[in-house]
Protein backbone atom coordinates (compact mmCIF):
# COMPACT_ATOMS: atom_id res chain seq x y z
CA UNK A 1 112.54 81.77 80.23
CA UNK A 2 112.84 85.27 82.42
CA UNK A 3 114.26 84.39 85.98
CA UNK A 4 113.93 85.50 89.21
CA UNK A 5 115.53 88.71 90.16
CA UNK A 6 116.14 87.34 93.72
CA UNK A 7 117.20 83.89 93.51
CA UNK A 8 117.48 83.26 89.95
CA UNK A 9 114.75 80.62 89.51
CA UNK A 10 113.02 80.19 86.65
CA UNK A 11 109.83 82.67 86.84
CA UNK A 12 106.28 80.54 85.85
CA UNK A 13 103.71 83.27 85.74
CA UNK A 14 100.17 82.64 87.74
CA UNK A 15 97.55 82.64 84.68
CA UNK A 16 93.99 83.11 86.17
CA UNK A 17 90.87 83.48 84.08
CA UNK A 18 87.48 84.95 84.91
CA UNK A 19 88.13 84.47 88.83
CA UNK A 20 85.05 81.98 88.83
CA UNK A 21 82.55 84.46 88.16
CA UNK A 22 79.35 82.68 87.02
CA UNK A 23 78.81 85.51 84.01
CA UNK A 24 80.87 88.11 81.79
CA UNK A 25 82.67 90.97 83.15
CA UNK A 26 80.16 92.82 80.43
CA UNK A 27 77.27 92.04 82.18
CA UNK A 28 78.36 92.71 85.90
CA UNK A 29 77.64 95.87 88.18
CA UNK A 30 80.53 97.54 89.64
CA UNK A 31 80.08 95.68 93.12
CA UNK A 32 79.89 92.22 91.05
CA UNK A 33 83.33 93.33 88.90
CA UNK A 34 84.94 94.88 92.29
CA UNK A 35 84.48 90.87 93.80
CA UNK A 36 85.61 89.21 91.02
CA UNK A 37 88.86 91.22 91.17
CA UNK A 38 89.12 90.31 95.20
CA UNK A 39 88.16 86.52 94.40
CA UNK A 40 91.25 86.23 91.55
CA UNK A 41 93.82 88.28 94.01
CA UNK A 42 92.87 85.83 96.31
CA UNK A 43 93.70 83.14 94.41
CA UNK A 44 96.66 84.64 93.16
CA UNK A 45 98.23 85.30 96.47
CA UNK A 46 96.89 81.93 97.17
CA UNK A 47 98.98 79.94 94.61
CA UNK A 48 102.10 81.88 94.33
CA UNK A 49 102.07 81.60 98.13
CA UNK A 50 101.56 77.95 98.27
CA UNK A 51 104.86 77.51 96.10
CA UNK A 52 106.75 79.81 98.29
CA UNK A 53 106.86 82.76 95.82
CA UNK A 54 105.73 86.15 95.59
CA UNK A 55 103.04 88.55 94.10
CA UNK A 56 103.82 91.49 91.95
CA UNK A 57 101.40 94.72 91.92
CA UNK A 58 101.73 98.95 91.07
CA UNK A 59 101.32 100.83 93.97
CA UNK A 60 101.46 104.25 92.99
CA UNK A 61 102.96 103.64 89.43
CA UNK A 62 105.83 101.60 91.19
CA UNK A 63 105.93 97.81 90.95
CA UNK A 64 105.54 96.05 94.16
CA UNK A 65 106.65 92.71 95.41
CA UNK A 66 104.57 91.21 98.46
CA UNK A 67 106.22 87.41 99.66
CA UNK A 68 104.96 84.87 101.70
CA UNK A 69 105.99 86.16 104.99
CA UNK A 70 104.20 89.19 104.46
CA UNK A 71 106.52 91.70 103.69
CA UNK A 72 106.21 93.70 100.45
CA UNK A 73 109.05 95.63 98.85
CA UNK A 74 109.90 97.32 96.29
CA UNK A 75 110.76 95.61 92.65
CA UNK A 76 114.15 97.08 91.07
CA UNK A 77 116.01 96.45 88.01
CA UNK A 78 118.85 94.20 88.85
């Protein structure tokens, strides 16, 4: 199990499917697709949040850590 760079706690990734949309990705407009991708990062920040951990993102090719608290650093090898 891969472990928390920070703290060393065991990492459980957030798995969410389909973001509740009520069809296919296929079949949606870009508008429908761009909500469904603000609905699950909702719900991601959401339930990492919750359990007091962070989200991980690519902001300009360079992966991105953004915590409870609000602040968002940057993710380094350690």
């Amino acid at each position: 199990m891969e472990r928390n760079h920070m703290n060393g706690t065991p990492i459980t990734p957030n798995y969410l499917r389909y973001g509740g949309a009520k069809k296919s990705t296929f079949e949606m407009t870009g508008e429908e697709l761009a909500q469904a991708a603000k609905n699950i990062l909702r719900r991601a920040r959401e339930k990492a949040f919750s359990k007091g951990l962070p989200i991980y993102f690519t902001r300009d090719g360079i992966l991105m850590a953004e915590y409870p608290d609000g602040h968002v650093e940057t993710v380094t090898k350690g």
